[in-house]
Protein backbone atom coordinates (compact mmCIF):
# COMPACT_ATOMS: atom_id res chain seq x y z
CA UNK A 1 99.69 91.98 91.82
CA UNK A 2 100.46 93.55 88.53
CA UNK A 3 98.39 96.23 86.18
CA UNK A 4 97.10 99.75 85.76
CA UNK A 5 95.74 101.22 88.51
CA UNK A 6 93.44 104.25 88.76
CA UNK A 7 92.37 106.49 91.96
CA UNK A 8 89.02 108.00 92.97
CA UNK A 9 90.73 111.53 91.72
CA UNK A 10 92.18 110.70 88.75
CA UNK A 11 95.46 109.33 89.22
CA UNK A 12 96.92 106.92 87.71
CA UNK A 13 99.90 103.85 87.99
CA UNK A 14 101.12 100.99 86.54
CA UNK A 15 101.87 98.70 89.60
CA UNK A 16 103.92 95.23 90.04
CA UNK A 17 104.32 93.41 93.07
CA UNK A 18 106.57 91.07 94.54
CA UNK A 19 107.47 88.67 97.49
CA UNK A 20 111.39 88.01 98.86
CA UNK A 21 112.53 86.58 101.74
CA UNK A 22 114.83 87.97 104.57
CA UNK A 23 116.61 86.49 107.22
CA UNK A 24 116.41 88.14 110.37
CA UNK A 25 118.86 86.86 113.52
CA UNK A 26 117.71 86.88 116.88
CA UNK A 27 120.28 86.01 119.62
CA UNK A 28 120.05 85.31 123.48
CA UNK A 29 122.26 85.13 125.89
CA UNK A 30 122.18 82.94 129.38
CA UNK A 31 124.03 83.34 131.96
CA UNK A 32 124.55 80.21 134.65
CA UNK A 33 125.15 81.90 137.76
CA UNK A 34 126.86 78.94 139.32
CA UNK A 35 129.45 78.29 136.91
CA UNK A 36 129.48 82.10 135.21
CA UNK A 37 129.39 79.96 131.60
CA UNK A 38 127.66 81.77 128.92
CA UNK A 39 125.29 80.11 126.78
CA UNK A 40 124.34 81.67 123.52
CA UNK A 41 121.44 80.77 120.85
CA UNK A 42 121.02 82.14 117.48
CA UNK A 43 117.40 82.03 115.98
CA UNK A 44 116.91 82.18 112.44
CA UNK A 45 113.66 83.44 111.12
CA UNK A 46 112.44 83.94 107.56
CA UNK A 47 110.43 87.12 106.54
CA UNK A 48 108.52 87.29 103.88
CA UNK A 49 108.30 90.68 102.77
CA UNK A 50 105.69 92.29 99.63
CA UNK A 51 107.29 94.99 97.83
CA UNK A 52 104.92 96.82 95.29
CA UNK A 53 106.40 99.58 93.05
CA UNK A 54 104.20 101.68 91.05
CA UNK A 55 105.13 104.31 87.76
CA UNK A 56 103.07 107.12 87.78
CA UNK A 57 101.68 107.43 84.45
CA UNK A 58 99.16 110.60 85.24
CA UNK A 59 99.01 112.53 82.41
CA UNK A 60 100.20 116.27 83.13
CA UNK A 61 101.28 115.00 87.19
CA UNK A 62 104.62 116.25 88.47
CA UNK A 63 105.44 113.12 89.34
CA UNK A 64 104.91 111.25 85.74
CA UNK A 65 107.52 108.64 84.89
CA UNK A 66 108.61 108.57 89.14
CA UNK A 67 109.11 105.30 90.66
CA UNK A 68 107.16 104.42 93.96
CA UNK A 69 108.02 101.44 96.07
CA UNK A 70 105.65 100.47 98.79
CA UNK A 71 107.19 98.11 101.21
């Protein structure tokens, strides 16, 4: 997604979006009651996560020339 962007009232951005990829670690623990050993597995998982950041270019907004990122 990339481009000028205008609202119902008037506002307006120039947007870009983008896609990167994060690792997130899930680990579990087991416990064998017989022997007390501890058994432990790590799950990797990849995220894909969109961030879109947007320049207000409104003329005469408070915000003009701010930097918004959606994620």
């Amino acid at each position: 997604m990339s481009g000028a962007v205008r609202s119902n009232d008037g506002r307006v951005y120039v947007v870009k979006g983008d896609t990167h990829k994060e690792k997130v670690v899930k680990v579990e623990n087991e416990v064998d009651e017989r022997s007390g050993d501890v058994r432990e597995t790590r799950i990797h998982l990849d995220r894909f996560v969109p961030v879109i950041r947007a320049i207000d270019f409104t003329p005469g907004s408070d915000t003009f020339g701010d930097v918004l990122v959606i994620r």
